[in-house]
C-alpha atoms as a PDB file:
ATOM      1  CA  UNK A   1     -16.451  -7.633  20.247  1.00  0.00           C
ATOM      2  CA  UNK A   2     -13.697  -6.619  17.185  1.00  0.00           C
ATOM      3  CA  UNK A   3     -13.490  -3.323  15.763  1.00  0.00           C
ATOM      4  CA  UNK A   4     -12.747  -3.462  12.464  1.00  0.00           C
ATOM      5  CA  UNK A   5     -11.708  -1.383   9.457  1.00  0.00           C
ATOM      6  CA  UNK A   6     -12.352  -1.884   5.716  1.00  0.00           C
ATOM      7  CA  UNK A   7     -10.277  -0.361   3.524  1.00  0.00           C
ATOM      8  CA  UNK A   8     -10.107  -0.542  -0.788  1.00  0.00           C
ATOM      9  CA  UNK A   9      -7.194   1.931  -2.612  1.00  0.00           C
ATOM     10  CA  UNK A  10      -5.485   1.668  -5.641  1.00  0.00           C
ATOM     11  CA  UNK A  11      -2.582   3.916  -7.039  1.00  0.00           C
ATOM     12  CA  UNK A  12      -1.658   4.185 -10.969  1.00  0.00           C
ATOM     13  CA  UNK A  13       1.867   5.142 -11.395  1.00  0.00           C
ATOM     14  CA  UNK A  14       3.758   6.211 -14.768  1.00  0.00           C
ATOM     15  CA  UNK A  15       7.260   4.928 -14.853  1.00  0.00           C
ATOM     16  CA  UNK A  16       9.769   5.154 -17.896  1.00  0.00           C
ATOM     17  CA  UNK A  17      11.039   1.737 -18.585  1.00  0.00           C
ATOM     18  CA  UNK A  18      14.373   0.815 -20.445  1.00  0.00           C
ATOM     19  CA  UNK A  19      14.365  -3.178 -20.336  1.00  0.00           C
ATOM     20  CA  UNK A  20      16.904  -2.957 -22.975  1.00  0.00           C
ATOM     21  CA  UNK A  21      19.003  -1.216 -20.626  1.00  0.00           C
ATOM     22  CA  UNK A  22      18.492  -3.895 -17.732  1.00  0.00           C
ATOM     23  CA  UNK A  23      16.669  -1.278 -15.934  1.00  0.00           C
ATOM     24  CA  UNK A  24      13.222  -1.627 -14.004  1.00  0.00           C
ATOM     25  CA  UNK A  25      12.417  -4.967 -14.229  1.00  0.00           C
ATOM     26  CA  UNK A  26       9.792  -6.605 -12.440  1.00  0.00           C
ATOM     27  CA  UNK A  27      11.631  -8.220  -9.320  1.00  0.00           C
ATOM     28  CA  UNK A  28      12.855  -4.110  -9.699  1.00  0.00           C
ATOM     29  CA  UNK A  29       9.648  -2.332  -9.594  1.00  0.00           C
ATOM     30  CA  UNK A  30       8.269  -4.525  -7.193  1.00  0.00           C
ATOM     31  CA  UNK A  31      10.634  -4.000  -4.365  1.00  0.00           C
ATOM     32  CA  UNK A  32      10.399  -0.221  -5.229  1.00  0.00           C
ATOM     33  CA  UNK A  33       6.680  -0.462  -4.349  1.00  0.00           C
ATOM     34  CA  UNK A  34       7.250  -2.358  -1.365  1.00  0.00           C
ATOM     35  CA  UNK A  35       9.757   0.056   0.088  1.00  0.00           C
ATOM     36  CA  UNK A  36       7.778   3.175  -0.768  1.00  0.00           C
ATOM     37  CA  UNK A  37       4.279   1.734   0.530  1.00  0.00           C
ATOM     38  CA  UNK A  38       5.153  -0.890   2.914  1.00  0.00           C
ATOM     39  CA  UNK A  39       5.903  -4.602   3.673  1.00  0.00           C
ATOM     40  CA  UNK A  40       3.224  -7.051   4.580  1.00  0.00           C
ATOM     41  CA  UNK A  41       2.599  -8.410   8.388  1.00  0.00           C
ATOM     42  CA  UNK A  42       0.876 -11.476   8.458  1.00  0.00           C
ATOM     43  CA  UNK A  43      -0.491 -12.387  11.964  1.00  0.00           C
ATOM     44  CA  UNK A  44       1.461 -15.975  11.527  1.00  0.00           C
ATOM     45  CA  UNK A  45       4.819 -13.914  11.188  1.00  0.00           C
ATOM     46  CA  UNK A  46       7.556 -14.495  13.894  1.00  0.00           C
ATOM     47  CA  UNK A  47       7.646 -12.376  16.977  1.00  0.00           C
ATOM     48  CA  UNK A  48      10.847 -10.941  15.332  1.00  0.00           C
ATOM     49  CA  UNK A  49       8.912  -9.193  12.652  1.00  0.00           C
ATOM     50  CA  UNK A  50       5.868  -8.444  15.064  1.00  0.00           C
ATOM     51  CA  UNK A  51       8.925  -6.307  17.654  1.00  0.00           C
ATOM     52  CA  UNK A  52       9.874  -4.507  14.373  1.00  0.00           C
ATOM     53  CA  UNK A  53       6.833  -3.391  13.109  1.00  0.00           C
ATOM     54  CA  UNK A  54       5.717  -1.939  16.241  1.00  0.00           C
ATOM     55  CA  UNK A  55       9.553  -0.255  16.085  1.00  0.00           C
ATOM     56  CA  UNK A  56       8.957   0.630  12.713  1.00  0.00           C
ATOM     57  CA  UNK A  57       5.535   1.262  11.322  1.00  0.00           C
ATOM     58  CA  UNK A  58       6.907   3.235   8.686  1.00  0.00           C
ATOM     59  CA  UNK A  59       8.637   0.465   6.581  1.00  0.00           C
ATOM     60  CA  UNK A  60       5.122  -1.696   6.774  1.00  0.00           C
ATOM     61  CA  UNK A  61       1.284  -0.963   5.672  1.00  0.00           C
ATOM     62  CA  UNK A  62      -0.938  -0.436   8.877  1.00  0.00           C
ATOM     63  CA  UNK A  63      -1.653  -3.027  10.609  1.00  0.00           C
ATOM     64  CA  UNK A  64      -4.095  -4.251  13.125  1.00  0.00           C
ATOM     65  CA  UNK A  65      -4.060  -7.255  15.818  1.00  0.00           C
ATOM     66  CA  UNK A  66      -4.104  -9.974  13.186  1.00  0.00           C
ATOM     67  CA  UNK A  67      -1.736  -8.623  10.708  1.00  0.00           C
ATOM     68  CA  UNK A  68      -1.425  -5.736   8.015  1.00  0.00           C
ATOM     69  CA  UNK A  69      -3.024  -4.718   5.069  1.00  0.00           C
ATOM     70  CA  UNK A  70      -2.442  -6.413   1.633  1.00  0.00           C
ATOM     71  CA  UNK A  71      -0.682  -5.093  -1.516  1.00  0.00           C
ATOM     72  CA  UNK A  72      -0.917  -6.435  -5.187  1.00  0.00           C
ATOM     73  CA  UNK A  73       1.498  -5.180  -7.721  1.00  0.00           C
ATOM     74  CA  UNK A  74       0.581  -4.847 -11.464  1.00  0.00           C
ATOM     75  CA  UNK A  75       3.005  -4.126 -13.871  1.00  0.00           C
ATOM     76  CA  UNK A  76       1.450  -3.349 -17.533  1.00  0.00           C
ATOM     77  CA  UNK A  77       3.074  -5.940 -20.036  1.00  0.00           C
ATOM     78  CA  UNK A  78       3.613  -3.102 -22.937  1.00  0.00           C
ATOM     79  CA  UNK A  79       6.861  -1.740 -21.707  1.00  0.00           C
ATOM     80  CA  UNK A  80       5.872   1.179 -23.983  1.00  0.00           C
ATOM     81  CA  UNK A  81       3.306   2.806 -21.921  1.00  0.00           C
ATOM     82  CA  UNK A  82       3.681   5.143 -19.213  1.00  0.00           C
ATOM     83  CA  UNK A  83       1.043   4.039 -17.096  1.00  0.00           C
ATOM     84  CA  UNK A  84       3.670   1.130 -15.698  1.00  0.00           C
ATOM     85  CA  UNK A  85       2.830   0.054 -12.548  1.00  0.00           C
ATOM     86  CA  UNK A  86      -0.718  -0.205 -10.828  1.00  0.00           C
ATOM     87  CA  UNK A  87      -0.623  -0.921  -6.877  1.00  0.00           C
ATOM     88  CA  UNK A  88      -3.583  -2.075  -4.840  1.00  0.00           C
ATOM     89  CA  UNK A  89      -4.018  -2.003  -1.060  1.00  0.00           C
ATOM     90  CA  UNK A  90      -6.390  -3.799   0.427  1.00  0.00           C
ATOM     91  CA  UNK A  91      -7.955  -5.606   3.632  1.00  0.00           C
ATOM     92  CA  UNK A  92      -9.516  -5.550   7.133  1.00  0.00           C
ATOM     93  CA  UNK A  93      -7.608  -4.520   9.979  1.00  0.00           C
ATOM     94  CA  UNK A  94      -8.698  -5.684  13.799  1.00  0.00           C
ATOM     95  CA  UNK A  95      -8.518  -3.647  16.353  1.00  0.00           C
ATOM     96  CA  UNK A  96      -8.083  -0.792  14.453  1.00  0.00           C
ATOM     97  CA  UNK A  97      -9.788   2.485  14.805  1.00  0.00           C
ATOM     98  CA  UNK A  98      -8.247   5.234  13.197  1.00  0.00           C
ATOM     99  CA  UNK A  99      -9.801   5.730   9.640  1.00  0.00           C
ATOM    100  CA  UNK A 100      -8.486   9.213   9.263  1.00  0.00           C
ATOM    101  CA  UNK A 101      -4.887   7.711  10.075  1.00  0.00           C
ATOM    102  CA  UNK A 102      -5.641   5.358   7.195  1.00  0.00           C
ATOM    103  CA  UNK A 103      -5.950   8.195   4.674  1.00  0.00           C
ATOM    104  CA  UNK A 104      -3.383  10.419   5.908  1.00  0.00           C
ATOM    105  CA  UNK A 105      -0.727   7.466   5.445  1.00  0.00           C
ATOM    106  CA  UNK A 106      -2.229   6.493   2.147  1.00  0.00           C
ATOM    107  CA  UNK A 107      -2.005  10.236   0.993  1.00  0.00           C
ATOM    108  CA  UNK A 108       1.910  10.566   2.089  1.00  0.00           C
ATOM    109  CA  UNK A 109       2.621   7.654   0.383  1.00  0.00           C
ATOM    110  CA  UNK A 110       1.200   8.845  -3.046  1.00  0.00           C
ATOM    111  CA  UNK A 111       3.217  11.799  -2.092  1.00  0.00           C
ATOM    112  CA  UNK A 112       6.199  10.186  -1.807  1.00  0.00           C
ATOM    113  CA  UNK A 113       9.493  11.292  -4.237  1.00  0.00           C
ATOM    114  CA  UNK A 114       9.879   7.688  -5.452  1.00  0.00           C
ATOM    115  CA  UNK A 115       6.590   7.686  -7.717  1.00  0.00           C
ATOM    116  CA  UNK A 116       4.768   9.671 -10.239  1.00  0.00           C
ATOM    117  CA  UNK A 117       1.204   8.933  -9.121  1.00  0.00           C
ATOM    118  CA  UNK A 118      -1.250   9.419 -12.443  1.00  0.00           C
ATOM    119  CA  UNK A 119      -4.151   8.571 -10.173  1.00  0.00           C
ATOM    120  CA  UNK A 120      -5.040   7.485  -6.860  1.00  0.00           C
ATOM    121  CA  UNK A 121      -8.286   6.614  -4.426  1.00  0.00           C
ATOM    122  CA  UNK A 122      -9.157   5.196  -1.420  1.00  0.00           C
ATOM    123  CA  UNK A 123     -12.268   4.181   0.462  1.00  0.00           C
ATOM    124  CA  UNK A 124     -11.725   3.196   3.938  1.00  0.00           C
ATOM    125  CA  UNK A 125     -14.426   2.620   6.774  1.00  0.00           C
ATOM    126  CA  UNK A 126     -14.986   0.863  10.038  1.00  0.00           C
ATOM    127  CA  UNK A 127     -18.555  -1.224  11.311  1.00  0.00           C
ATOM    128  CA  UNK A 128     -19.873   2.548  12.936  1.00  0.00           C
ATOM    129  CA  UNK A 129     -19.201   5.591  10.689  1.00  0.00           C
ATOM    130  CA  UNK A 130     -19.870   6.855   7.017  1.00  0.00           C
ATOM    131  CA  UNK A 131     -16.887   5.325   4.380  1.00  0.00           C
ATOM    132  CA  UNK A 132     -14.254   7.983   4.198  1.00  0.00           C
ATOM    133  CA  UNK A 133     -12.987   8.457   0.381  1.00  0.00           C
ATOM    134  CA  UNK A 134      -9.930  10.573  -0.562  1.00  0.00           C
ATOM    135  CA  UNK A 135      -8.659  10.955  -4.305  1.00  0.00           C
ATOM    136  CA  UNK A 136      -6.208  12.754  -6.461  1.00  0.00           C
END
């Protein structure tokens, strides 16, 4: 039988945008988010990809035995707000134990010098214990 964890997070982050200025736009922000939270691992990915993750965890979002977590990138349309960019990370991972791990990545990545995090939360929980929830 699978082990499986849940998880549900979502990140607001404030970003000053000059469009004007050819700065931040959206093929822009998106590859910032990407490189500060993590690329994608689907479990149909070449071996290639597979070899590298397990080399280098840090430049992809946790994954399990069938691939890694999913991220959706929102970028607010009025270029006048602050509240820019909104990031959600989402998904089931198999095999995967380690809910704890889960939040302590998620927390270093809202952390991380590249963003300005305006608010943050998580909820992530496997088929045995209580949902563990971390904010800021």
């Amino acid at each position: 039988m699978s082990v499986w964890v849940h998880v549900a997070g979502i990140v607001r982050i404030d970003m000053f945008r000059f469009p004007e200025e050819g700065e931040n736009d959206e093929k822009e922000i998106i590859e910032l988010m990407t490189n500060t939270f993590g690329k994608e691992l689907s479990f149909y990915d070449k071996t290639d990809k597979w070899e590298d993750a397990y080399k280098h965890p840090e430049y992809y979002l946790p994954f399990g035995s069938e691939g890694s977590l999913k991220m959706s990138v929102w970028i607010n349309p009025n270029i006048h707000h602050v509240d820019a960019v909104t990031v959600s990370i989402f998904g089931d991972l198999r095999d995967y134990t380690d809910v704890n791990k889960i939040i302590e990545w998620f927390k270093k990545k809202c952390n991380s010098k590249n963003i300005d995090v305006r608010n943050a939360c998580i909820t992530v929980n496997n088929d045995y214990d209580k949902p563990v929830v971390w904010y800021m």
